[in-house]
PDB file of N, CA and C in Angstrom:
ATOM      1  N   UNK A   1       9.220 -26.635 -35.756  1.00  0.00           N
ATOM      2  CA  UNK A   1       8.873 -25.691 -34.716  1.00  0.00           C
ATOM      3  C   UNK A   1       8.271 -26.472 -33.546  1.00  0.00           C
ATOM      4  N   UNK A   2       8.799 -26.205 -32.279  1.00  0.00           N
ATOM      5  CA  UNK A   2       8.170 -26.547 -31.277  1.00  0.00           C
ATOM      6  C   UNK A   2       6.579 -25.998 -30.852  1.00  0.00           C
ATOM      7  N   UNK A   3       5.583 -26.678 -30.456  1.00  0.00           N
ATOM      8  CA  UNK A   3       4.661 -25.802 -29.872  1.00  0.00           C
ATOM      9  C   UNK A   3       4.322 -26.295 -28.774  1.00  0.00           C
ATOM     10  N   UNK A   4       4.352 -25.807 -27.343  1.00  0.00           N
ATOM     11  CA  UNK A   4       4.080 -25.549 -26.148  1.00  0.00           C
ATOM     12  C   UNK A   4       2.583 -25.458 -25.694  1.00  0.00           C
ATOM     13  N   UNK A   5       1.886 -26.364 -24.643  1.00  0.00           N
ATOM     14  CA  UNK A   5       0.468 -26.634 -25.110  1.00  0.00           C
ATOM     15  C   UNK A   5       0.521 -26.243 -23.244  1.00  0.00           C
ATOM     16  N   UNK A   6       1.178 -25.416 -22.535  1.00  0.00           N
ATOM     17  CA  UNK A   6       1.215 -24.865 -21.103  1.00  0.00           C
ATOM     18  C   UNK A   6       0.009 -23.933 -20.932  1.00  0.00           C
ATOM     19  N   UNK A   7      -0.515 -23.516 -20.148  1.00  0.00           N
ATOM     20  CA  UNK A   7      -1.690 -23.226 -19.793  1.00  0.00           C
ATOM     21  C   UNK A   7      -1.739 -22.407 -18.281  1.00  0.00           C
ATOM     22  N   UNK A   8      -2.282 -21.507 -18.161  1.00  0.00           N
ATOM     23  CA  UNK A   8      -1.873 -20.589 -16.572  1.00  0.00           C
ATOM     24  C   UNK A   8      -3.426 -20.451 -16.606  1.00  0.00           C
ATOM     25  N   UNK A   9      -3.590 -20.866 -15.516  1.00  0.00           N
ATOM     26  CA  UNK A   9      -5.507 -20.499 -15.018  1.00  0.00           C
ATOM     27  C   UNK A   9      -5.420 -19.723 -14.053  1.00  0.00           C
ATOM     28  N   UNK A  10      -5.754 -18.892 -13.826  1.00  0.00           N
ATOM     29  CA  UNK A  10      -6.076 -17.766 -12.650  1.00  0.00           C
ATOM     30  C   UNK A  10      -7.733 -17.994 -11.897  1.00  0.00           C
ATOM     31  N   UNK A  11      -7.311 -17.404 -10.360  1.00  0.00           N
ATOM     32  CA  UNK A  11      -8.473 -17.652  -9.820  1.00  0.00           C
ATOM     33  C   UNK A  11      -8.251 -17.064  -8.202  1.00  0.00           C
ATOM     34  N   UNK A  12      -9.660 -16.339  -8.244  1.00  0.00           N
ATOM     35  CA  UNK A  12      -9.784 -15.525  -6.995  1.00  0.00           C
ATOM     36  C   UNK A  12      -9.723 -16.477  -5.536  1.00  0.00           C
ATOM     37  N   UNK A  13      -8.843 -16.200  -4.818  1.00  0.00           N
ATOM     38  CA  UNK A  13      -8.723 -16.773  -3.333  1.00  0.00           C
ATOM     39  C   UNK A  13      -9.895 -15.605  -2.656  1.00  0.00           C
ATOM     40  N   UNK A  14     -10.418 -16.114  -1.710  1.00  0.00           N
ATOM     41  CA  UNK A  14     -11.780 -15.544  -0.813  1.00  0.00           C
ATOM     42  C   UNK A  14     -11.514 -16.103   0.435  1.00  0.00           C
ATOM     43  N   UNK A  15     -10.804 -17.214   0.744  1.00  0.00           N
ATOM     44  CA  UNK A  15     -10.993 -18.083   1.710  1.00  0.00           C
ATOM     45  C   UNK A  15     -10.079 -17.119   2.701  1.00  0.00           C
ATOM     46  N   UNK A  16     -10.967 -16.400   3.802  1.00  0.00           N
ATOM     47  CA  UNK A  16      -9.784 -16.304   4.971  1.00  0.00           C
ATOM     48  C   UNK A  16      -8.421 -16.782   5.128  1.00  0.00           C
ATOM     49  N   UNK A  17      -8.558 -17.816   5.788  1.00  0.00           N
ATOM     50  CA  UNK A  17      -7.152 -18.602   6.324  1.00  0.00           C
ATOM     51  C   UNK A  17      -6.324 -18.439   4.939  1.00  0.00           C
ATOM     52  N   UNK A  18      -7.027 -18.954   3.961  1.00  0.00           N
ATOM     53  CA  UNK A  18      -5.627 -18.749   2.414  1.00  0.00           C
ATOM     54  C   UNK A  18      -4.911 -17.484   2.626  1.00  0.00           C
ATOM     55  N   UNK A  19      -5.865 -16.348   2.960  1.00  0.00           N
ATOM     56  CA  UNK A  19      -5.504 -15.132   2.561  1.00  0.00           C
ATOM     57  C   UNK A  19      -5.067 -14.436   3.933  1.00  0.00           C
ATOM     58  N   UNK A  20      -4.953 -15.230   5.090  1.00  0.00           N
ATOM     59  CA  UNK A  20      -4.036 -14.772   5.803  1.00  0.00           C
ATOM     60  C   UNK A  20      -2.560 -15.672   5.212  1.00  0.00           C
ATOM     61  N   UNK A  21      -2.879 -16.696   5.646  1.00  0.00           N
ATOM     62  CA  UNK A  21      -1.482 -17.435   5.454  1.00  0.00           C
ATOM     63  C   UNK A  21      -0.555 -16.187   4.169  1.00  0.00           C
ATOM     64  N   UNK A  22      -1.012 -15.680   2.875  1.00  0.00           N
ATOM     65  CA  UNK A  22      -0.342 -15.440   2.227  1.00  0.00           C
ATOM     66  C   UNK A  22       0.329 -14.181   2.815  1.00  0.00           C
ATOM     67  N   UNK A  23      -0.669 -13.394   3.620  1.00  0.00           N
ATOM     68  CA  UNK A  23      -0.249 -12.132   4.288  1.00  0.00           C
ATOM     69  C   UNK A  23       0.619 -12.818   5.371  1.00  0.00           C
ATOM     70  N   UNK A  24       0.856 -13.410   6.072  1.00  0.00           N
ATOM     71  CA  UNK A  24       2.119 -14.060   6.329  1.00  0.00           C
ATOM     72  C   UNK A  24       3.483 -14.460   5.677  1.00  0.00           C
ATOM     73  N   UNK A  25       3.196 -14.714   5.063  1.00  0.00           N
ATOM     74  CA  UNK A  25       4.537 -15.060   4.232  1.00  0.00           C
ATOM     75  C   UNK A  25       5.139 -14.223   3.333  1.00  0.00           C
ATOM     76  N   UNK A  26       4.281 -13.246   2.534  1.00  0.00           N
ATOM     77  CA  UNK A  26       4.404 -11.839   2.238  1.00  0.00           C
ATOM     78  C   UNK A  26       5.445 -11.131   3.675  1.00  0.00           C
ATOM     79  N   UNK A  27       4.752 -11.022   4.652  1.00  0.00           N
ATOM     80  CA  UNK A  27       5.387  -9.995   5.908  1.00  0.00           C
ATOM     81  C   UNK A  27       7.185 -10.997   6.298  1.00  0.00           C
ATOM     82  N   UNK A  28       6.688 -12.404   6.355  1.00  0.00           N
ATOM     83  CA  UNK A  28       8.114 -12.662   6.731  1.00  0.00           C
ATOM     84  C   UNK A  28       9.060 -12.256   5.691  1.00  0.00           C
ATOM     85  N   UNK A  29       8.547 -12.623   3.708  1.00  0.00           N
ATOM     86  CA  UNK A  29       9.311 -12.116   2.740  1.00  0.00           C
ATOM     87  C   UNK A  29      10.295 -10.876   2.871  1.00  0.00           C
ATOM     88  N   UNK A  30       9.189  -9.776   3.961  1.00  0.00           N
ATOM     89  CA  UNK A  30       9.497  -8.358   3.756  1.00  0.00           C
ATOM     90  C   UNK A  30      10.513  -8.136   4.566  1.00  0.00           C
ATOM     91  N   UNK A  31      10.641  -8.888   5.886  1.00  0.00           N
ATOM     92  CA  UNK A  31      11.151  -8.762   7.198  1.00  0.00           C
ATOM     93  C   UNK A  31      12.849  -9.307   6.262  1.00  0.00           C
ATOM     94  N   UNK A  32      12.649 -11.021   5.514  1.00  0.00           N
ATOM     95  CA  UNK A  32      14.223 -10.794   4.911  1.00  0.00           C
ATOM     96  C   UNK A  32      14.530 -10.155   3.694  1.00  0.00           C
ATOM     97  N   UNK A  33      13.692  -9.679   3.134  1.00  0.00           N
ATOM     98  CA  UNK A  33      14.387  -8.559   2.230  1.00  0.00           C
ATOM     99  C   UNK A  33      14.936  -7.362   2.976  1.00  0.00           C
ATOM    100  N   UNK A  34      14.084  -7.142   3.610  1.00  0.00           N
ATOM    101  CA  UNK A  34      14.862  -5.738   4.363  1.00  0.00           C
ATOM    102  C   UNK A  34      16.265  -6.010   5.330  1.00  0.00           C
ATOM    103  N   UNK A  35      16.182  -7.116   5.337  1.00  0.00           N
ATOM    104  CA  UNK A  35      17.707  -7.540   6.563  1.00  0.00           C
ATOM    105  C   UNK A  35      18.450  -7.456   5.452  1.00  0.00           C
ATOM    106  N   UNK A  36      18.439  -8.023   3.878  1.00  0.00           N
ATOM    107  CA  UNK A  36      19.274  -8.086   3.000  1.00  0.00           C
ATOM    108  C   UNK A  36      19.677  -7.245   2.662  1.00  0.00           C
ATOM    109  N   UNK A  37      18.557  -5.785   2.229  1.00  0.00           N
ATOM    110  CA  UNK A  37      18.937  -4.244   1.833  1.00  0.00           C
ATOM    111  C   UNK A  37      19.921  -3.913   2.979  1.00  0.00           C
ATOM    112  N   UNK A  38      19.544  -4.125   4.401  1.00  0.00           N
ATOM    113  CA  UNK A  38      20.166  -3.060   5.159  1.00  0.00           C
ATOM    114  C   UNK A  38      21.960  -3.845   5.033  1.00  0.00           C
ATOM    115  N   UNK A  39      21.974  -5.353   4.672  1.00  0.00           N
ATOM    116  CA  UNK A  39      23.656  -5.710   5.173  1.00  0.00           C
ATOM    117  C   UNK A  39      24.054  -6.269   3.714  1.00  0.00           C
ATOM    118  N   UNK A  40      23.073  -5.699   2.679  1.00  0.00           N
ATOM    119  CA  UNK A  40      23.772  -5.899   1.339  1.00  0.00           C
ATOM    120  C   UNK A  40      24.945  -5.607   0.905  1.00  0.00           C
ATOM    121  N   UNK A  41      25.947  -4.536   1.167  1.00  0.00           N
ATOM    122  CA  UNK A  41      27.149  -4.480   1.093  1.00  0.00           C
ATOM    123  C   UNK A  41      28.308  -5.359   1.441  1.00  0.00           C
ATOM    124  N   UNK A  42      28.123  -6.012   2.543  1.00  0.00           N
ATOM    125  CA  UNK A  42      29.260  -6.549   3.286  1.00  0.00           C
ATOM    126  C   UNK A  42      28.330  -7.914   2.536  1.00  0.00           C
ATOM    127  N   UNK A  43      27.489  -8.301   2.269  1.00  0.00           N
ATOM    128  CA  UNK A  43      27.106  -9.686   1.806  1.00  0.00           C
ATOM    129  C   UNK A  43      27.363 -10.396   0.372  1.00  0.00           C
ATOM    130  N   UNK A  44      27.339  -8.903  -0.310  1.00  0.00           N
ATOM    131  CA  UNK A  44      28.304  -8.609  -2.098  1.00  0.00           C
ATOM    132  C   UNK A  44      29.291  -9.268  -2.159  1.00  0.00           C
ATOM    133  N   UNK A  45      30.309  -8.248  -0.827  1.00  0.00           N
ATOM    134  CA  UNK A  45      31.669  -7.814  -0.487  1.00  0.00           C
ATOM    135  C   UNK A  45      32.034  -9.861  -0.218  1.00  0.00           C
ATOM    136  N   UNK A  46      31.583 -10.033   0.511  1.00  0.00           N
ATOM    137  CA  UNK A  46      32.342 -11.259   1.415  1.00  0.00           C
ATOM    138  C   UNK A  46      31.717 -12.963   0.749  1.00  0.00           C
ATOM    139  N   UNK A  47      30.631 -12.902  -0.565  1.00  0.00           N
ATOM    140  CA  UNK A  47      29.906 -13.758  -0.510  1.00  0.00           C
ATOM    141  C   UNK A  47      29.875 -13.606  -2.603  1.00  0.00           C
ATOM    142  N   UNK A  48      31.402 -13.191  -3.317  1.00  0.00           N
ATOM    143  CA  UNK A  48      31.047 -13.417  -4.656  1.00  0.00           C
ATOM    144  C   UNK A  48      31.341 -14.687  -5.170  1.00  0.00           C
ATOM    145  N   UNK A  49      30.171 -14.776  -5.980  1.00  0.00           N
ATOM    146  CA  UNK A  49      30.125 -16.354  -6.924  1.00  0.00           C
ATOM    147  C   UNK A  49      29.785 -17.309  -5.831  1.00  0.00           C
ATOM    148  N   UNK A  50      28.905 -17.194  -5.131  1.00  0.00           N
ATOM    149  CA  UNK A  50      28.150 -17.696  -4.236  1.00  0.00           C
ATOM    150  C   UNK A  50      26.547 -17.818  -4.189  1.00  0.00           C
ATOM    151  N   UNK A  51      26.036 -18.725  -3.989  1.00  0.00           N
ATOM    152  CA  UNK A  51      24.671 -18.754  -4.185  1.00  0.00           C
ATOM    153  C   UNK A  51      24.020 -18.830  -2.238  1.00  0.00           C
ATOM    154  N   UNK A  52      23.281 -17.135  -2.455  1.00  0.00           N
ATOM    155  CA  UNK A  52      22.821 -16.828  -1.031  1.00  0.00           C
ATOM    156  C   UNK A  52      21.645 -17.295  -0.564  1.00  0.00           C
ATOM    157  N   UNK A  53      21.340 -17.784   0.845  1.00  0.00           N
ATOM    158  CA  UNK A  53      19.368 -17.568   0.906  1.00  0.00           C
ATOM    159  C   UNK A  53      19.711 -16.620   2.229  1.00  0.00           C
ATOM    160  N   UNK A  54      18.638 -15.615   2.228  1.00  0.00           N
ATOM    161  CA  UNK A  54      17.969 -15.288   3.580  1.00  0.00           C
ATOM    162  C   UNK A  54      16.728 -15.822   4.171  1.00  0.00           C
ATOM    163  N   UNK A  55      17.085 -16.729   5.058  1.00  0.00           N
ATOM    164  CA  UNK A  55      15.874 -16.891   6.480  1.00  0.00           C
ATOM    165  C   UNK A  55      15.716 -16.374   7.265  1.00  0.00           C
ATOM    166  N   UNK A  56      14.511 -15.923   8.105  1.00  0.00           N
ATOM    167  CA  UNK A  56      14.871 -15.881   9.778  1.00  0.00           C
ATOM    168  C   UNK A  56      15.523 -14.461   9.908  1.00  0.00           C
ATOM    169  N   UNK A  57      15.714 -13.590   9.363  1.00  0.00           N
ATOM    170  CA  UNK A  57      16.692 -12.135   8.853  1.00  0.00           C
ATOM    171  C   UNK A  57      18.373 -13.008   9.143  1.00  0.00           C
ATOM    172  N   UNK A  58      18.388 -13.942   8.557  1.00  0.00           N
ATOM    173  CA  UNK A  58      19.863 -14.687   8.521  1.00  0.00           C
ATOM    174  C   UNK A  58      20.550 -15.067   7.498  1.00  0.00           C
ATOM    175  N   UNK A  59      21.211 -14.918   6.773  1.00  0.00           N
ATOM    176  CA  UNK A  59      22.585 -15.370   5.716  1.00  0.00           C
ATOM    177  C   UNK A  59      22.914 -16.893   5.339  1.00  0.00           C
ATOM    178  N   UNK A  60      22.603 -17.524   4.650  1.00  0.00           N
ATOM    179  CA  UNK A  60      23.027 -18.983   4.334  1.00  0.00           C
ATOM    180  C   UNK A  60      23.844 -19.070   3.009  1.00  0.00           C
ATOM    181  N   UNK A  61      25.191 -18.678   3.295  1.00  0.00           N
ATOM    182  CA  UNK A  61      26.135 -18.893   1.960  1.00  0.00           C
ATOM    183  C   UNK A  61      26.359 -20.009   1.452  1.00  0.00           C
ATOM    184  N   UNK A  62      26.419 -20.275   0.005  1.00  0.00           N
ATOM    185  CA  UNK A  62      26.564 -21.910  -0.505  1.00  0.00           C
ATOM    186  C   UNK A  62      27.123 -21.674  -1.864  1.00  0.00           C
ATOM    187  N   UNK A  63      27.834 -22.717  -2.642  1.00  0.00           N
ATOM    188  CA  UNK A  63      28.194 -23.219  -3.654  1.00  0.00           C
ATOM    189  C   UNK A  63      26.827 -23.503  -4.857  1.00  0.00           C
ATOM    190  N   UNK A  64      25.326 -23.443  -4.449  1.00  0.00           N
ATOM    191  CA  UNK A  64      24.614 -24.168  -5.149  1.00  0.00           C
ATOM    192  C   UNK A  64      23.070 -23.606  -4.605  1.00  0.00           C
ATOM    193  N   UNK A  65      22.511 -22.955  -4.979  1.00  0.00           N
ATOM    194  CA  UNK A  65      21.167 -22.666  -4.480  1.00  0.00           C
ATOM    195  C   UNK A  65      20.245 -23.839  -3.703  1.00  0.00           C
ATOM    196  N   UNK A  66      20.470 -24.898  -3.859  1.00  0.00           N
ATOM    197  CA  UNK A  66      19.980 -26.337  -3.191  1.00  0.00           C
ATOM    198  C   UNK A  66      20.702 -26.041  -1.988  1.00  0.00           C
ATOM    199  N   UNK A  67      22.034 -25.913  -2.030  1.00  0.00           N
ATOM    200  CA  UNK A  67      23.041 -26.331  -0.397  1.00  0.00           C
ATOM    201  C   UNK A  67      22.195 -25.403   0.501  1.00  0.00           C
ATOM    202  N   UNK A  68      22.628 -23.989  -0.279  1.00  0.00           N
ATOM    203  CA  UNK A  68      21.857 -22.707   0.368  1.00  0.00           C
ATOM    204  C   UNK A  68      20.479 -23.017   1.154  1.00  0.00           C
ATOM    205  N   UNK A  69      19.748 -23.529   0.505  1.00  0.00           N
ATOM    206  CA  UNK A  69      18.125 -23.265   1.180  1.00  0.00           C
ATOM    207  C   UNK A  69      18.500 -24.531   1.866  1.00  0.00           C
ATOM    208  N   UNK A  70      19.380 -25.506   1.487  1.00  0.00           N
ATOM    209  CA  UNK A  70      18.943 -26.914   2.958  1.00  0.00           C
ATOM    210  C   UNK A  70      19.715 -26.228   4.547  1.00  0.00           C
ATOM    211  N   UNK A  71      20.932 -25.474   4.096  1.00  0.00           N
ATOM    212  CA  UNK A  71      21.273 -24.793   5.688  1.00  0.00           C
ATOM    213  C   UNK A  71      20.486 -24.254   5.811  1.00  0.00           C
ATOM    214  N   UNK A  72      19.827 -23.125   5.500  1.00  0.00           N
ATOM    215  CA  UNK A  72      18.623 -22.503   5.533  1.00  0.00           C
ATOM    216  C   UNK A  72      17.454 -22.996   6.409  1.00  0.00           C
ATOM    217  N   UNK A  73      17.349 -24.191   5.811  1.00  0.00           N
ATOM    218  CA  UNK A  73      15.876 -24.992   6.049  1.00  0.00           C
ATOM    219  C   UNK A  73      16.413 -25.818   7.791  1.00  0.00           C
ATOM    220  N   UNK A  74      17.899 -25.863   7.664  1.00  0.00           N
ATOM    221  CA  UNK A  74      18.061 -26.526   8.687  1.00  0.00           C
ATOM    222  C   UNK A  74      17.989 -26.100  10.622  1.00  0.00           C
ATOM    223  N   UNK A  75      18.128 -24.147   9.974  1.00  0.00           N
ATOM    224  CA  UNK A  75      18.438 -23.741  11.124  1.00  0.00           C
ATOM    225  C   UNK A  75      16.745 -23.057  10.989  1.00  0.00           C
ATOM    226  N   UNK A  76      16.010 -22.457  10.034  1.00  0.00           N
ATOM    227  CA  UNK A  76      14.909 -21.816  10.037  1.00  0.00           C
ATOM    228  C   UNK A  76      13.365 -23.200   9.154  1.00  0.00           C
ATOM    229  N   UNK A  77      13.370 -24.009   9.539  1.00  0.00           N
ATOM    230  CA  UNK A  77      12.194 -24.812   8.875  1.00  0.00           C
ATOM    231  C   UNK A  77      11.426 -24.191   8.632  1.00  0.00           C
ATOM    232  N   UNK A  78      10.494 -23.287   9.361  1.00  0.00           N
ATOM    233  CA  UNK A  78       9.321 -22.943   9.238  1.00  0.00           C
ATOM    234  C   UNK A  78       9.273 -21.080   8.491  1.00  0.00           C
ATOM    235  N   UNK A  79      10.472 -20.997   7.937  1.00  0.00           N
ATOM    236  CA  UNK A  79      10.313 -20.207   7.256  1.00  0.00           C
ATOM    237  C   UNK A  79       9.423 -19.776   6.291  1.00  0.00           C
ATOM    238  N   UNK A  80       8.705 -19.787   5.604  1.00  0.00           N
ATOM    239  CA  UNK A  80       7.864 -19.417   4.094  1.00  0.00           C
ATOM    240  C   UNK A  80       8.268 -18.088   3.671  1.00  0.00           C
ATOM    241  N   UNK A  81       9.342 -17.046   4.152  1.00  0.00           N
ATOM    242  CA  UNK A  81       9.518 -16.128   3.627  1.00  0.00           C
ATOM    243  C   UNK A  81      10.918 -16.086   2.967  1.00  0.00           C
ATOM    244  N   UNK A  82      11.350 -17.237   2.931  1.00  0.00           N
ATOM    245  CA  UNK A  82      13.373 -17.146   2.642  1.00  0.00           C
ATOM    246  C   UNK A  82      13.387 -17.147   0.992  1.00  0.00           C
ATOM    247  N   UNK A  83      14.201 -16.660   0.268  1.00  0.00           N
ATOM    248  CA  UNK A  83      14.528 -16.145  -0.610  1.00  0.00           C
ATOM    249  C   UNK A  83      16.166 -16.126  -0.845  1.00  0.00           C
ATOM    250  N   UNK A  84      16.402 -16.860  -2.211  1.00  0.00           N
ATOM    251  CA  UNK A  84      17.687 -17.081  -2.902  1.00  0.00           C
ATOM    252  C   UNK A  84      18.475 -15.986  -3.866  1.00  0.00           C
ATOM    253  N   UNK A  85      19.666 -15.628  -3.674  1.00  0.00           N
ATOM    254  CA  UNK A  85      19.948 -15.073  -4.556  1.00  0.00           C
ATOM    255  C   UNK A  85      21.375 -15.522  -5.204  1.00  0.00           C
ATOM    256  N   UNK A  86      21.874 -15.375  -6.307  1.00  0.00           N
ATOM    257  CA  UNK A  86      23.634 -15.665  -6.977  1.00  0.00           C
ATOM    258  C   UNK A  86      24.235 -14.030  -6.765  1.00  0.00           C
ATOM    259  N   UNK A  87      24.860 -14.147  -6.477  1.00  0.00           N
ATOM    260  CA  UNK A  87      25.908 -12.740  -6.054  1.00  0.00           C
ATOM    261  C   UNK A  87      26.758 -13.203  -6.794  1.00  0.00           C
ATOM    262  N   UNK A  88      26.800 -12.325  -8.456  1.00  0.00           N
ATOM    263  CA  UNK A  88      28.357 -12.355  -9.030  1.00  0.00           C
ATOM    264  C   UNK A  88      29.493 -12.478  -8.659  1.00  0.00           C
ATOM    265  N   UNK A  89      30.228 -13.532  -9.621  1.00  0.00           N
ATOM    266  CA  UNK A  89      32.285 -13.526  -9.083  1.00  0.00           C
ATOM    267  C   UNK A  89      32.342 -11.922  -9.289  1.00  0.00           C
ATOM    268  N   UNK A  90      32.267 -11.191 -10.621  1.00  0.00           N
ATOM    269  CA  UNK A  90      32.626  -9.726 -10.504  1.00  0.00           C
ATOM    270  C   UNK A  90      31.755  -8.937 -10.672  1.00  0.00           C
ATOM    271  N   UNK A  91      32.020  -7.683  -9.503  1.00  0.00           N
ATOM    272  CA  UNK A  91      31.240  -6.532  -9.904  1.00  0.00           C
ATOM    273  C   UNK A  91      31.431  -5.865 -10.648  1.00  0.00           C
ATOM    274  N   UNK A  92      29.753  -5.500 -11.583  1.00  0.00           N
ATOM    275  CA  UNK A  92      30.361  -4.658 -12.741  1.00  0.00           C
ATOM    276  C   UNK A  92      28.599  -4.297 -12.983  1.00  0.00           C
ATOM    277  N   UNK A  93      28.501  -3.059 -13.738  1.00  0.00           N
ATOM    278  CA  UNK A  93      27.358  -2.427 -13.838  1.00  0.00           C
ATOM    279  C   UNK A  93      26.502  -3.454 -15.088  1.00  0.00           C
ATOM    280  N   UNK A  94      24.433  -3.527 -14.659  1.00  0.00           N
ATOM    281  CA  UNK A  94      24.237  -4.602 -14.973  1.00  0.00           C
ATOM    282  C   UNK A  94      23.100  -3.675 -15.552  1.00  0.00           C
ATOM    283  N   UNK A  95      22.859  -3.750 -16.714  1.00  0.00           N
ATOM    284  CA  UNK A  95      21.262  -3.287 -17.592  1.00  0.00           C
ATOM    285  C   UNK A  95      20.009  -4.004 -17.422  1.00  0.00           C
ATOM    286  N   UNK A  96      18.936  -4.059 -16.980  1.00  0.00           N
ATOM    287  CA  UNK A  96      17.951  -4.987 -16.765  1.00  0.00           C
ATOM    288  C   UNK A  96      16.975  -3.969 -17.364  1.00  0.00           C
ATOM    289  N   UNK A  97      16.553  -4.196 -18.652  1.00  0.00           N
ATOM    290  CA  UNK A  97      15.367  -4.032 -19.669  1.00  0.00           C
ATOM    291  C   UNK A  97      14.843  -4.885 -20.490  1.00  0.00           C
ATOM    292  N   UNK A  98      13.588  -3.913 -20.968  1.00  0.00           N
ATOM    293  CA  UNK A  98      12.503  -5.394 -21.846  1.00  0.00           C
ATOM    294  C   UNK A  98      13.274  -4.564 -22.792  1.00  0.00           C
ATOM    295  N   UNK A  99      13.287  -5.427 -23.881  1.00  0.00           N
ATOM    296  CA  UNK A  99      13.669  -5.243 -25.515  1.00  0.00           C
ATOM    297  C   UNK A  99      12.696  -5.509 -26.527  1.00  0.00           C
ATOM    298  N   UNK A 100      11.681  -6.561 -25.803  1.00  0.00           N
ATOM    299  CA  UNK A 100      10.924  -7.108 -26.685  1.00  0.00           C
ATOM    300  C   UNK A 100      10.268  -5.825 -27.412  1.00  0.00           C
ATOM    301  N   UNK A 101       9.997  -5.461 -28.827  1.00  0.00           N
ATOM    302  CA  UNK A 101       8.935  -4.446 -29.637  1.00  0.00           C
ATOM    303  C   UNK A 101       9.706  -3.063 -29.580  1.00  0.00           C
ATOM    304  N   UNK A 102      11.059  -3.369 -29.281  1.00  0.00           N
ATOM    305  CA  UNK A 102      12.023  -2.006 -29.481  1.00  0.00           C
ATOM    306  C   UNK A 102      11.882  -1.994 -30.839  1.00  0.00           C
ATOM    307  N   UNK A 103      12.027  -0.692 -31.635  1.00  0.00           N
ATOM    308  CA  UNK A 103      11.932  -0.318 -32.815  1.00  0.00           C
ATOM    309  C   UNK A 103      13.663  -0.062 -33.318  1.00  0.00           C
ATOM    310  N   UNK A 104      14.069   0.013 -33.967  1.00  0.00           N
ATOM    311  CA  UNK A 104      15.641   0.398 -34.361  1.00  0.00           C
ATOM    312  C   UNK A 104      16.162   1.847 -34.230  1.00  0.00           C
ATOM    313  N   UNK A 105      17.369   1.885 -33.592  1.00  0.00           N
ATOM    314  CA  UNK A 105      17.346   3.395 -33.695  1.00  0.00           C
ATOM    315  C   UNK A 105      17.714   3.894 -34.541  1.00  0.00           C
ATOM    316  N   UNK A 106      17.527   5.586 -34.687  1.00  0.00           N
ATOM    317  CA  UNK A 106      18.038   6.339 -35.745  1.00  0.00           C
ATOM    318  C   UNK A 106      18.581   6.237 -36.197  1.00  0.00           C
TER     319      UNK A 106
END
């Protein structure tokens, strides 16, 4: 058996500037998610088996989530809000649930 000796420490930010900066990058996050919701169709449609980023409310199609964020990075540097996604080769309806402590059914 493997055992895993990883460790997550938590801890309150107070510091102004931290806690703007994050409310920054939060708001740009929001600004390209919402460019993505509103032109998600045609980005499905024209961009399957493709690995996407949005910067900048802009589109960076690629072969490889790396290619993606370096066009990305090339036309928007100072982004902190861009965000990757894989857009399936096919569309097809997708289940996203916890299973973990499901009981068996009837």
């Amino acid at each position: 058996m493997i055992t895993s000796s990883n460790s997550v420490t938590m801890s309150e930010v107070t510091d102004p500037g931290q806690i703007a900066q994050a409310q920054g990058r939060r708001e740009r996050f929001d600004r390209n998610w919402s460019w993505f919701e509103a032109h998600a169709p045609e980005v499905y449609a024209a961009h399957r088996g493709k690995c996407v980023c949005v910067a900048g409310e802009q589109l960076f199609a690629a072969d490889t989530a790396e290619e993606a964020l370096a066009l990305a990075a090339a036309v928007h540097p100072g982004d902190p809000g861009s965000f990757t996604l894989y857009i399936p080769r096919e569309r097809m309806e997708r289940v996203y649930a916890y299973q973990r402590g499901m009981g068996p059914l009837p």
